[in-house]
N, C-alpha and C. Protein backbone atom coordinates (compact mmCIF):
# COMPACT_ATOMS: atom_id res chain seq x y z
N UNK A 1 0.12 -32.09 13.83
CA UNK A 1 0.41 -30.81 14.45
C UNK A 1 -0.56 -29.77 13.89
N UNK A 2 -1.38 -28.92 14.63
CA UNK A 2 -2.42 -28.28 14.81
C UNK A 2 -1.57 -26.41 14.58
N UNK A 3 -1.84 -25.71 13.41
CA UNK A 3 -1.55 -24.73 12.83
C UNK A 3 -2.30 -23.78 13.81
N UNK A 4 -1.28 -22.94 14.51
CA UNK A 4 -1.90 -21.77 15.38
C UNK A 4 -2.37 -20.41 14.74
N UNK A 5 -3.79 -20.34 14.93
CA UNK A 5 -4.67 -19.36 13.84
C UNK A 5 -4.18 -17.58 14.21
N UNK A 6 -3.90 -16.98 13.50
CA UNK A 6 -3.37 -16.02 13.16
C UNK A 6 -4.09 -14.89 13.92
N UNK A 7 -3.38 -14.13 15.01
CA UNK A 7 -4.33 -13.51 16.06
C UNK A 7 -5.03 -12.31 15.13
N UNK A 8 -6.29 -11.94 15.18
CA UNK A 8 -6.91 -10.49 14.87
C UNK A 8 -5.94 -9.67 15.48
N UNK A 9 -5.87 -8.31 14.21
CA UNK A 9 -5.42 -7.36 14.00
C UNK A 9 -6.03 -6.55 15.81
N UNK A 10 -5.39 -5.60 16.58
CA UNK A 10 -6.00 -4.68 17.93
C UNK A 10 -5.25 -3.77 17.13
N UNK A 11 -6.92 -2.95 16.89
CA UNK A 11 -6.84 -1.45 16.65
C UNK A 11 -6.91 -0.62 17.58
N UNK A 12 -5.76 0.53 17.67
CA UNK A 12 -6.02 1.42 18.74
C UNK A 12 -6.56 2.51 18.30
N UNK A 13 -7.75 3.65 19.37
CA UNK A 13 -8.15 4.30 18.35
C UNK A 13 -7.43 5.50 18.13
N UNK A 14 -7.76 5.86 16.43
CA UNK A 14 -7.33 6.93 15.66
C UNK A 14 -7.01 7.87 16.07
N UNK A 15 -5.97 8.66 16.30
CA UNK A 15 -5.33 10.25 16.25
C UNK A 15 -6.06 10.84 15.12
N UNK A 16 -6.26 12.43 15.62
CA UNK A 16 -6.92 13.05 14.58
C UNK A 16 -6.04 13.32 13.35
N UNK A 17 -4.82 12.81 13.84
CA UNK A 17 -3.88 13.11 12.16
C UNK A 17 -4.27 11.85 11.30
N UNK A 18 -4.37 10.26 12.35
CA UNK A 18 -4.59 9.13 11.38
C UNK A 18 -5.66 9.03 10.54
N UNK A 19 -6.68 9.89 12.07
CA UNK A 19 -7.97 9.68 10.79
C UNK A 19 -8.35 11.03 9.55
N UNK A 20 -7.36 11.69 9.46
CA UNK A 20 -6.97 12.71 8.14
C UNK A 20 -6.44 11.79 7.11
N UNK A 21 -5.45 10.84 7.60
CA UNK A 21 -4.85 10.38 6.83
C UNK A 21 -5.85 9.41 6.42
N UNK A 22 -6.45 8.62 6.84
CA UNK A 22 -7.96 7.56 6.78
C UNK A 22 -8.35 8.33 5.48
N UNK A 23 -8.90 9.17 6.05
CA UNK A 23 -9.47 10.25 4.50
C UNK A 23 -9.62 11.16 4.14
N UNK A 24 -8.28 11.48 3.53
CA UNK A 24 -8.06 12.78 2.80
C UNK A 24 -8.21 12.36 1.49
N UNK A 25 -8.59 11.17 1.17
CA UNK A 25 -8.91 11.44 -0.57
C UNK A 25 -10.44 10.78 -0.41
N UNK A 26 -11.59 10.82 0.14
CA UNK A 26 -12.78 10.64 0.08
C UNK A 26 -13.43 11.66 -0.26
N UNK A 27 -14.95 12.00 -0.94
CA UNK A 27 -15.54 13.44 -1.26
C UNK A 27 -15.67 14.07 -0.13
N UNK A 28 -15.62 14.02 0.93
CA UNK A 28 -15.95 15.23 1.93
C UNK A 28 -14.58 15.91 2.63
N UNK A 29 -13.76 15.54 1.72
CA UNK A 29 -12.13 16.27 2.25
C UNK A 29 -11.70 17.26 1.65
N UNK A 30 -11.30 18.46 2.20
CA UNK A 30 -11.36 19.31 1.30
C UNK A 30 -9.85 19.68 0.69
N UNK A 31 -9.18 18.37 0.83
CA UNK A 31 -7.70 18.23 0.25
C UNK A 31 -8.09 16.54 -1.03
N UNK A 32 -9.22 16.42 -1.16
CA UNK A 32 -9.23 15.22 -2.08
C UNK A 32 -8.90 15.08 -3.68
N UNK A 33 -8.43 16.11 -3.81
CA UNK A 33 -8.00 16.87 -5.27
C UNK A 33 -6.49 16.26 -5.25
N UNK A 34 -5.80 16.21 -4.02
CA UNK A 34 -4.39 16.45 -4.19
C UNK A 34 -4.03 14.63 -4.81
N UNK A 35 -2.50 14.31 -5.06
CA UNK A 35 -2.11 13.65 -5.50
C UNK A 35 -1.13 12.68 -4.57
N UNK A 36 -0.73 13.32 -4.22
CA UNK A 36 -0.05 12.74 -2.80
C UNK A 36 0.00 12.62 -1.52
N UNK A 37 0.75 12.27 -0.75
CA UNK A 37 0.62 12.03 0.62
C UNK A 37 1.60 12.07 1.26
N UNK A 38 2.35 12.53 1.88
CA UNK A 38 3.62 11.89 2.19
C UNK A 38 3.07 12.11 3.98
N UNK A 39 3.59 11.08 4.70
CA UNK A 39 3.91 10.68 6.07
C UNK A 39 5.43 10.94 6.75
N UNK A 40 5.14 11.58 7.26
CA UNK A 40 7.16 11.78 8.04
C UNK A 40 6.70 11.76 9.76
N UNK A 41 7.15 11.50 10.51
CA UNK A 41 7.24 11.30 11.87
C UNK A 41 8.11 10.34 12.61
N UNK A 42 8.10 10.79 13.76
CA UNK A 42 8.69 9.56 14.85
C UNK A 42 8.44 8.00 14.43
N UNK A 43 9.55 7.21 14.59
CA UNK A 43 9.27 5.82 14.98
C UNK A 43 8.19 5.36 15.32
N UNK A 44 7.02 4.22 15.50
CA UNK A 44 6.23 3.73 16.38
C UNK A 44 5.28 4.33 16.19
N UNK A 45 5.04 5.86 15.52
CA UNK A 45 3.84 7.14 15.51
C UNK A 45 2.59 6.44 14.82
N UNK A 46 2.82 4.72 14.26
CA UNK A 46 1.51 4.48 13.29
C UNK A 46 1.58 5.15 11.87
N UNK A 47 2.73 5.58 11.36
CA UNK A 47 2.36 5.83 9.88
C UNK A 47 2.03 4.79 9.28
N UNK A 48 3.22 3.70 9.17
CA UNK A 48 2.74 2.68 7.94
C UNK A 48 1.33 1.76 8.02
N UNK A 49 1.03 1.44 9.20
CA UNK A 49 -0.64 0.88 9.43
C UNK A 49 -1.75 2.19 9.31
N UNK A 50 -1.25 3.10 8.96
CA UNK A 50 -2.42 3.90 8.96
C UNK A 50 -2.26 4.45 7.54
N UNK A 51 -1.27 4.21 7.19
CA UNK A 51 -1.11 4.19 5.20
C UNK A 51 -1.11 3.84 4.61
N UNK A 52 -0.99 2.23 5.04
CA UNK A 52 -1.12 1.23 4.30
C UNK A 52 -3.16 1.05 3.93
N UNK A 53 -3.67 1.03 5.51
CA UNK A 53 -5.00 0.81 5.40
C UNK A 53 -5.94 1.86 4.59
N UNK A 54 -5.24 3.16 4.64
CA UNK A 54 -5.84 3.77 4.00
C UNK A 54 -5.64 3.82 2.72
N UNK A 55 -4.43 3.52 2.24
CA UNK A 55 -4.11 2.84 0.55
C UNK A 55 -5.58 2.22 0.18
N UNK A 56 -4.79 1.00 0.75
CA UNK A 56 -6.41 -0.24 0.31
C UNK A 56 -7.55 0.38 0.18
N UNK A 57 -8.53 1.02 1.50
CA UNK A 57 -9.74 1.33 1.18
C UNK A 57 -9.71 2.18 0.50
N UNK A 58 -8.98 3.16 -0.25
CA UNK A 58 -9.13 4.05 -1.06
C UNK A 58 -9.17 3.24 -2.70
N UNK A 59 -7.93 2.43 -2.98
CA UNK A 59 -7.99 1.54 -3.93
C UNK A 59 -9.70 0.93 -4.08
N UNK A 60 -10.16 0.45 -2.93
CA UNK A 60 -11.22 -0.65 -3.05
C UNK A 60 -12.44 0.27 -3.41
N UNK A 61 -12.30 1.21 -2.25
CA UNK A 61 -13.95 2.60 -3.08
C UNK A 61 -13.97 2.86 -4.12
N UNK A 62 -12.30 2.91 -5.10
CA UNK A 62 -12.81 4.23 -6.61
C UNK A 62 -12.28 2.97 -7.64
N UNK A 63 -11.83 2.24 -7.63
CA UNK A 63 -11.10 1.16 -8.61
C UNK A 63 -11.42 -0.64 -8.54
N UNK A 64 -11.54 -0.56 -9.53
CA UNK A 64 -11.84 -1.90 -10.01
C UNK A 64 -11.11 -2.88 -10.97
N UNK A 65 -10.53 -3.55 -10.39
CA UNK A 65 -9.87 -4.68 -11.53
C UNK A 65 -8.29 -3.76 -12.26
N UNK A 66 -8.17 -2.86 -11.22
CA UNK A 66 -6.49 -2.24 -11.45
C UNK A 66 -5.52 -2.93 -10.84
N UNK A 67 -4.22 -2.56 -11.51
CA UNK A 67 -2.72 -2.68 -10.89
C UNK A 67 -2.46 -1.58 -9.76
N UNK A 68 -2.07 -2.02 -8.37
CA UNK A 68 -1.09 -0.93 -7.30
C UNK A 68 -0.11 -1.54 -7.00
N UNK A 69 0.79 -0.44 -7.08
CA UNK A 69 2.23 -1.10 -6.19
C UNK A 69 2.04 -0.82 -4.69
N UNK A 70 2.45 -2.16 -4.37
CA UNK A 70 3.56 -1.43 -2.36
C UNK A 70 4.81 -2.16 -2.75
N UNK A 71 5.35 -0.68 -2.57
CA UNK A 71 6.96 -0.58 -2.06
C UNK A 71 7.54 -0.73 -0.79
N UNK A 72 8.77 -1.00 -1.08
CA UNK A 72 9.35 -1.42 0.27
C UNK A 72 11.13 -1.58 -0.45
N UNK A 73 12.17 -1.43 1.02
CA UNK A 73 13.55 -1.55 0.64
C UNK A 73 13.76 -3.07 0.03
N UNK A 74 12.97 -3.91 0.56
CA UNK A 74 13.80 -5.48 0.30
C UNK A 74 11.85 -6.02 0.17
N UNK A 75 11.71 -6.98 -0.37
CA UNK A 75 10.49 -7.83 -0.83
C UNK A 75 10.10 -8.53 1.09
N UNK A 76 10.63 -8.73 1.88
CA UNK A 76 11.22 -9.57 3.15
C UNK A 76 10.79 -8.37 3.60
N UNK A 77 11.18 -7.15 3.82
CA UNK A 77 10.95 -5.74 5.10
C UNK A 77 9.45 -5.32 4.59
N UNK A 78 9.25 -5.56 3.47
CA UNK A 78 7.80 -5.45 2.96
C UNK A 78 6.94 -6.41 3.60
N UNK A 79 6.91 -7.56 3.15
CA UNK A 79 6.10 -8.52 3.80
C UNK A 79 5.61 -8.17 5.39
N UNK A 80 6.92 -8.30 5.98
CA UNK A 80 6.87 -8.07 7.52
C UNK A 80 6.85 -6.44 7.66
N UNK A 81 6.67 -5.79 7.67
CA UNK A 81 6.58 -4.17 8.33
C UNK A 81 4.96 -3.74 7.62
N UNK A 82 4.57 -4.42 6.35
CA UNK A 82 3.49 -3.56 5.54
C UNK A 82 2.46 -5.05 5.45
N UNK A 83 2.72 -6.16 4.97
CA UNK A 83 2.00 -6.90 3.99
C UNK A 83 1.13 -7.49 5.41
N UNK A 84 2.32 -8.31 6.52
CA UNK A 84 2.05 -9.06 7.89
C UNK A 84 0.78 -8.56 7.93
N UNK A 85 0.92 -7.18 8.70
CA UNK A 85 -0.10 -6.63 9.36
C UNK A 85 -1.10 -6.07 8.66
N UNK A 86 -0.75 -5.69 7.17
CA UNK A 86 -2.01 -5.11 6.51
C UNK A 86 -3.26 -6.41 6.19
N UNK A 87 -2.85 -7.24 6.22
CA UNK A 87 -3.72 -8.61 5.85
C UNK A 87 -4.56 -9.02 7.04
N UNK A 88 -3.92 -8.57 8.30
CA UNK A 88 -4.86 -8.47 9.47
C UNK A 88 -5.54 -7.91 9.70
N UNK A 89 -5.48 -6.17 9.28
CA UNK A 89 -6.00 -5.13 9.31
C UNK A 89 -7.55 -5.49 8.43
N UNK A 90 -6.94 -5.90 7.18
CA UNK A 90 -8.18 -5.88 6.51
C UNK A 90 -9.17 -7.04 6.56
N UNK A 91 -8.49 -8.38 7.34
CA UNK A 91 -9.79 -9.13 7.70
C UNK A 91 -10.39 -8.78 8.63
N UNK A 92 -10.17 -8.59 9.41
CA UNK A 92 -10.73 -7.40 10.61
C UNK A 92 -11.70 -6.48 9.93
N UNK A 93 -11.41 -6.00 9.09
CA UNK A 93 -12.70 -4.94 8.53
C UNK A 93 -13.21 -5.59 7.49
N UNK A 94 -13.20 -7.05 6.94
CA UNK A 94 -14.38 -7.70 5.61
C UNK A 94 -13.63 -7.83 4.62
N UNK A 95 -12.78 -7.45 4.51
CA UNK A 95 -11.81 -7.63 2.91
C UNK A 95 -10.96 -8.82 3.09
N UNK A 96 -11.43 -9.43 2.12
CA UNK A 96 -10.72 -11.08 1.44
C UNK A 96 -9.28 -10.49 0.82
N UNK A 97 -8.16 -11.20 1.31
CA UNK A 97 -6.56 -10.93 0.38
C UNK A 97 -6.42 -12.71 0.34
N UNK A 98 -6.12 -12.52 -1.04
CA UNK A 98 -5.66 -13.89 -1.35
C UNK A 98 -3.79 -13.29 -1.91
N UNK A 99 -2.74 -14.09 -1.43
CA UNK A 99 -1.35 -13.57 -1.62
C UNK A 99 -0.61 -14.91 -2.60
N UNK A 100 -0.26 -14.52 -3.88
CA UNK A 100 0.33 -15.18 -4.42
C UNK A 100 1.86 -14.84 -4.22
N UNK A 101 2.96 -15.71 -4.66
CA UNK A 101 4.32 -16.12 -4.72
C UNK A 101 4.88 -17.01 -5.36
N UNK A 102 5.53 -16.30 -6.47
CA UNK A 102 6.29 -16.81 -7.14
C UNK A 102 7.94 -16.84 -7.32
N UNK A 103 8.89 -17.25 -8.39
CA UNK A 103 10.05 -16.82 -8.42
C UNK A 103 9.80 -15.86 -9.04
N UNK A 104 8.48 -15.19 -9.74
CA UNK A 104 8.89 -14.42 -10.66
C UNK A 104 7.98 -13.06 -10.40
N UNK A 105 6.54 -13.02 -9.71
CA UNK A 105 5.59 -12.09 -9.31
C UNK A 105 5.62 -12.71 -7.44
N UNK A 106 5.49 -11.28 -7.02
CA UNK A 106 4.71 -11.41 -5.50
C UNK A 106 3.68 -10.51 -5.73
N UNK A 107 2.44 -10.53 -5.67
CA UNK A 107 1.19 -9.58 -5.35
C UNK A 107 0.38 -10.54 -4.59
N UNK A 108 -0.88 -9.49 -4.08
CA UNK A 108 -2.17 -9.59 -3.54
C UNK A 108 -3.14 -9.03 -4.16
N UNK A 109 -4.06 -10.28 -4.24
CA UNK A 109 -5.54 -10.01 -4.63
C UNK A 109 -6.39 -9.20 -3.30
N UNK A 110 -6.81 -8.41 -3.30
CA UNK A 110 -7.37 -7.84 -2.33
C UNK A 110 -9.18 -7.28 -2.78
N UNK A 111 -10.34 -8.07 -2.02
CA UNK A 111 -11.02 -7.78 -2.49
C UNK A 111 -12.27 -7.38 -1.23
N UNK A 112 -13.55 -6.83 -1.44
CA UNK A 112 -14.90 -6.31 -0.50
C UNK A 112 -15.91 -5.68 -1.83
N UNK A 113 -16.54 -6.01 -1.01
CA UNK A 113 -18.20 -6.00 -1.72
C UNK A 113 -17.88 -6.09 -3.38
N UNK A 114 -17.64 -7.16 -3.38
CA UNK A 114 -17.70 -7.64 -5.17
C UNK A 114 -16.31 -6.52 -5.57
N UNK A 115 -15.46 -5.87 -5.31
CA UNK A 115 -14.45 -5.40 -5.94
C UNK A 115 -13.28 -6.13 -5.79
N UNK A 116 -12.51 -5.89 -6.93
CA UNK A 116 -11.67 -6.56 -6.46
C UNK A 116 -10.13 -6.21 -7.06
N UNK A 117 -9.04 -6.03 -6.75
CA UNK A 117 -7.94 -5.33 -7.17
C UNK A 117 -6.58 -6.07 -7.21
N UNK A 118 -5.64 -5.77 -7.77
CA UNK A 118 -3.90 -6.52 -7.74
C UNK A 118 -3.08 -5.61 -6.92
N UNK A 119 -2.31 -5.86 -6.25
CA UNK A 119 -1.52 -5.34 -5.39
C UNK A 119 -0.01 -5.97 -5.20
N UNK A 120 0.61 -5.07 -6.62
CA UNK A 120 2.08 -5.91 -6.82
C UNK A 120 2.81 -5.73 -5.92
N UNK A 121 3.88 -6.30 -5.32
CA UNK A 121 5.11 -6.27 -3.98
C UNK A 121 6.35 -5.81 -5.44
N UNK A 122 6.74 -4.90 -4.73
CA UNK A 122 8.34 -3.88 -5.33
C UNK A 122 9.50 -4.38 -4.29
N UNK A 123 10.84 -4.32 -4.78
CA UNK A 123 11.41 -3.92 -3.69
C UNK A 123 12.73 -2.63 -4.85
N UNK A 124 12.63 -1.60 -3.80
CA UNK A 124 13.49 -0.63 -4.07
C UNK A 124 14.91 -0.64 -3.29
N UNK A 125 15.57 -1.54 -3.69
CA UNK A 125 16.88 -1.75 -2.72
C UNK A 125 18.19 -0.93 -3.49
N UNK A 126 17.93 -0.82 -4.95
CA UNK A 126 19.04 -0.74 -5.54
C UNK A 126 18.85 0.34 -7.25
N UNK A 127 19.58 0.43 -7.67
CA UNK A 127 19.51 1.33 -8.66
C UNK A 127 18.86 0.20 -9.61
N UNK A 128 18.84 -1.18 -9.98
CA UNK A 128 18.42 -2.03 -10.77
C UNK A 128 17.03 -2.44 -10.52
N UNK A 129 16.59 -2.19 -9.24
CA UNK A 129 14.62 -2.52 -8.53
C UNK A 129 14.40 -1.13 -9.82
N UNK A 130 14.88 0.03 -10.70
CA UNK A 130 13.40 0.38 -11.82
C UNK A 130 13.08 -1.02 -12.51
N UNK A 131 14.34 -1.67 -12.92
CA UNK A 131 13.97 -2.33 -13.79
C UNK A 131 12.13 -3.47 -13.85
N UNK A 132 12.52 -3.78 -12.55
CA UNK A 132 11.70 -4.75 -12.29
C UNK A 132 10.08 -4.11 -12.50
N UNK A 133 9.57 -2.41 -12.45
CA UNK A 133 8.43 -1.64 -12.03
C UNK A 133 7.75 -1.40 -13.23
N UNK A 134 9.24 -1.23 -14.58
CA UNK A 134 9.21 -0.95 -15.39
C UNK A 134 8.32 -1.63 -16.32
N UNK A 135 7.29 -0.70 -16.91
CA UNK A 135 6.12 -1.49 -18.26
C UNK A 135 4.77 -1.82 -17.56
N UNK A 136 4.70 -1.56 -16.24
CA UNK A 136 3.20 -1.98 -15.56
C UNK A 136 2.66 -0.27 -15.56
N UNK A 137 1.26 -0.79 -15.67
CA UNK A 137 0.22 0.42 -15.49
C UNK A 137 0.02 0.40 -14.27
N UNK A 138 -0.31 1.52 -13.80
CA UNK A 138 -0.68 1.21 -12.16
C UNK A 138 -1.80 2.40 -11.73
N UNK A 139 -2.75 2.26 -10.44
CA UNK A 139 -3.62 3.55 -10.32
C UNK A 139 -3.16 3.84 -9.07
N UNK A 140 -2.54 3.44 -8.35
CA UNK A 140 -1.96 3.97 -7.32
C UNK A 140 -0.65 3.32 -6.98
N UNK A 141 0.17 3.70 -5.86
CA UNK A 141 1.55 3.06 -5.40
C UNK A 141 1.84 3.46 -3.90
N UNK A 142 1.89 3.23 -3.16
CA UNK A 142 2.31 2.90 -1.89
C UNK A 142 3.88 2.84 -1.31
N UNK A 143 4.89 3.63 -1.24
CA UNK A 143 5.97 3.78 -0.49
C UNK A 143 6.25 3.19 0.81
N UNK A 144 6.94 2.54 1.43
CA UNK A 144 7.12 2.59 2.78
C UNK A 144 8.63 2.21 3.12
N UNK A 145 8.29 3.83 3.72
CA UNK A 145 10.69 4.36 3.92
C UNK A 145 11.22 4.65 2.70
N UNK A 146 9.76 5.51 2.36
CA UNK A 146 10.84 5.85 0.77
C UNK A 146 12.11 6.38 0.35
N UNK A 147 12.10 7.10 1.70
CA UNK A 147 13.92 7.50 2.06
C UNK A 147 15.21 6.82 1.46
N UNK A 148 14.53 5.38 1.90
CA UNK A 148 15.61 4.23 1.72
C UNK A 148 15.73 4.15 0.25
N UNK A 149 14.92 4.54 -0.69
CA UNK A 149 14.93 3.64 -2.10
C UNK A 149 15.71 4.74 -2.94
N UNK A 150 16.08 4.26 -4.04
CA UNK A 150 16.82 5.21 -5.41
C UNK A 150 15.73 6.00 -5.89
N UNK A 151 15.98 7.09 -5.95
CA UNK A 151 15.65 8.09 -6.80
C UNK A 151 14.68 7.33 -8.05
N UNK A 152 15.78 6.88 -8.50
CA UNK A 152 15.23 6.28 -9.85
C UNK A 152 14.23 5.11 -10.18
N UNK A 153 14.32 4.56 -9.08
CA UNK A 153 13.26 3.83 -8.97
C UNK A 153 11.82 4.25 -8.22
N UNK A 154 11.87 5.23 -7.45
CA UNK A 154 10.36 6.06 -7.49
C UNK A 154 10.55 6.94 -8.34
N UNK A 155 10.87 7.16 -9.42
CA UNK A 155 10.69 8.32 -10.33
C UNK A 155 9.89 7.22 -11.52
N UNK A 156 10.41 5.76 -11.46
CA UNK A 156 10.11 4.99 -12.01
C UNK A 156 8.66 4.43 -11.74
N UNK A 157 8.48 4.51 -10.51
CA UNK A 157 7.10 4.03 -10.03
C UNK A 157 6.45 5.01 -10.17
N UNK A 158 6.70 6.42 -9.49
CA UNK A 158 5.41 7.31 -9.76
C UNK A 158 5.45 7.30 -11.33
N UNK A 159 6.18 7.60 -12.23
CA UNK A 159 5.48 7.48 -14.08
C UNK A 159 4.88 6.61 -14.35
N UNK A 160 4.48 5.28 -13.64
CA UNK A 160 3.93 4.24 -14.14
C UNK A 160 2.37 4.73 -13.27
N UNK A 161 2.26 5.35 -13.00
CA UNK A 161 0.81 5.68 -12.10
C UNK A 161 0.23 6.65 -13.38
N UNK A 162 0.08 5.98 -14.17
CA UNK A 162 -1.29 6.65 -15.16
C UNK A 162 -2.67 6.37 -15.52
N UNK A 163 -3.02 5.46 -14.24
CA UNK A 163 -4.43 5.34 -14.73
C UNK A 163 -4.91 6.51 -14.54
N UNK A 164 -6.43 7.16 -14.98
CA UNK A 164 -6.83 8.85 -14.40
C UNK A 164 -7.60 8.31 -12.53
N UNK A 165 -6.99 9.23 -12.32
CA UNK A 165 -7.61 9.47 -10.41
C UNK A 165 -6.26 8.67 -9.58
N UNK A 166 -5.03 8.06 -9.90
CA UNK A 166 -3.96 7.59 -9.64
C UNK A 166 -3.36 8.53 -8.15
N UNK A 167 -3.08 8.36 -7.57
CA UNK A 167 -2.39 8.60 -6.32
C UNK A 167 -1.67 7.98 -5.32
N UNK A 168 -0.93 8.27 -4.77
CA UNK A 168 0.48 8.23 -3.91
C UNK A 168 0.38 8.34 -2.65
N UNK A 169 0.97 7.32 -1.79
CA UNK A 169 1.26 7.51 -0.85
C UNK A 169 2.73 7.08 -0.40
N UNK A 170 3.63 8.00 0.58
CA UNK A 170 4.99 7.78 1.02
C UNK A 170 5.10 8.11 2.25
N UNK A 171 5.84 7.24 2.71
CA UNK A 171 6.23 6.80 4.14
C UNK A 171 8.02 7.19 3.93
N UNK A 172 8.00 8.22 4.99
CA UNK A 172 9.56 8.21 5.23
C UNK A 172 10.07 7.66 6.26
């Protein structure tokens, strides 16, 4: 039995808000100072594919050989709503993700032009997901439906964002 190859990512093109969001932390933005991001809109509007992708290439331009989180309510709504499609997204544009799984770590290696980065999987379901965030360094972190998660566990993730140039992105 013959494994059916995984269709390319169809990009539609960019809204002038997506491609703000594309790059507002590159040098020619004149918001690239700031620290965060947050996304709020309609259903369907393209936040999380257009926050997720812009996570990555931002990770891949300024950092090398760091820890990022993506968040998500459950490890399962992550995969499928953020991880599915971001892995399409980025072979589509040249970037190699190799995805490990364990009982004990889920991340992605995510790499382009000789860089190359970790990209741990969170899940914020419960007041006990700090535990799991807790003790990693990280240079950036990634939200998606941060609405959904405890307090305490993004209070937990953003303190662990101390590398210097570290930044945020959240999806409500």
């Amino acid at each position: 039995m013959t494994r059916k190859k995984a269709a390319a990512f169809k990009f539609k093109p960019f809204s002038d808000k997506q491609i703000k969001v594309l790059t507002w932390w590159n040098e020619l933005s004149p918001v690239k100072d700031k620290d965060i991001l947050i996304a709020d809109g309609s259903i369907r509007a393209g936040k999380t594919v257009v926050m997720s992708l812009s996570f990555i290439m931002w990770a891949n331009e300024n950092f090398e050989g760091e820890n990022f989180a993506l968040c998500g309510k459950t490890i399962g709504s992550l995969r499928r709503n953020v991880v599915k499609p971001l892995k399409k997204m980025l072979k589509s544009r040249g970037y190699k993700c190799k995805d490990f799984r364990s009982s004990s770590e889920n991340y992605l290696t995510i790499s382009r032009n000789g860089k190359a980065n970790d990209f741990y999987l969170f899940s914020g379901r419960d007041e006990s997901s700090q535990d799991l965030i807790q003790g990693i360094t990280l240079a950036g972190v990634l939200f998606d439906e941060v609405a959904l998660m405890p307090q305490s566990f993004v209070n937990q993730a953003t303190a662990r964002c101390s590398v210097e140039g570290a930044k945020m992105w959240l999806t409500k």
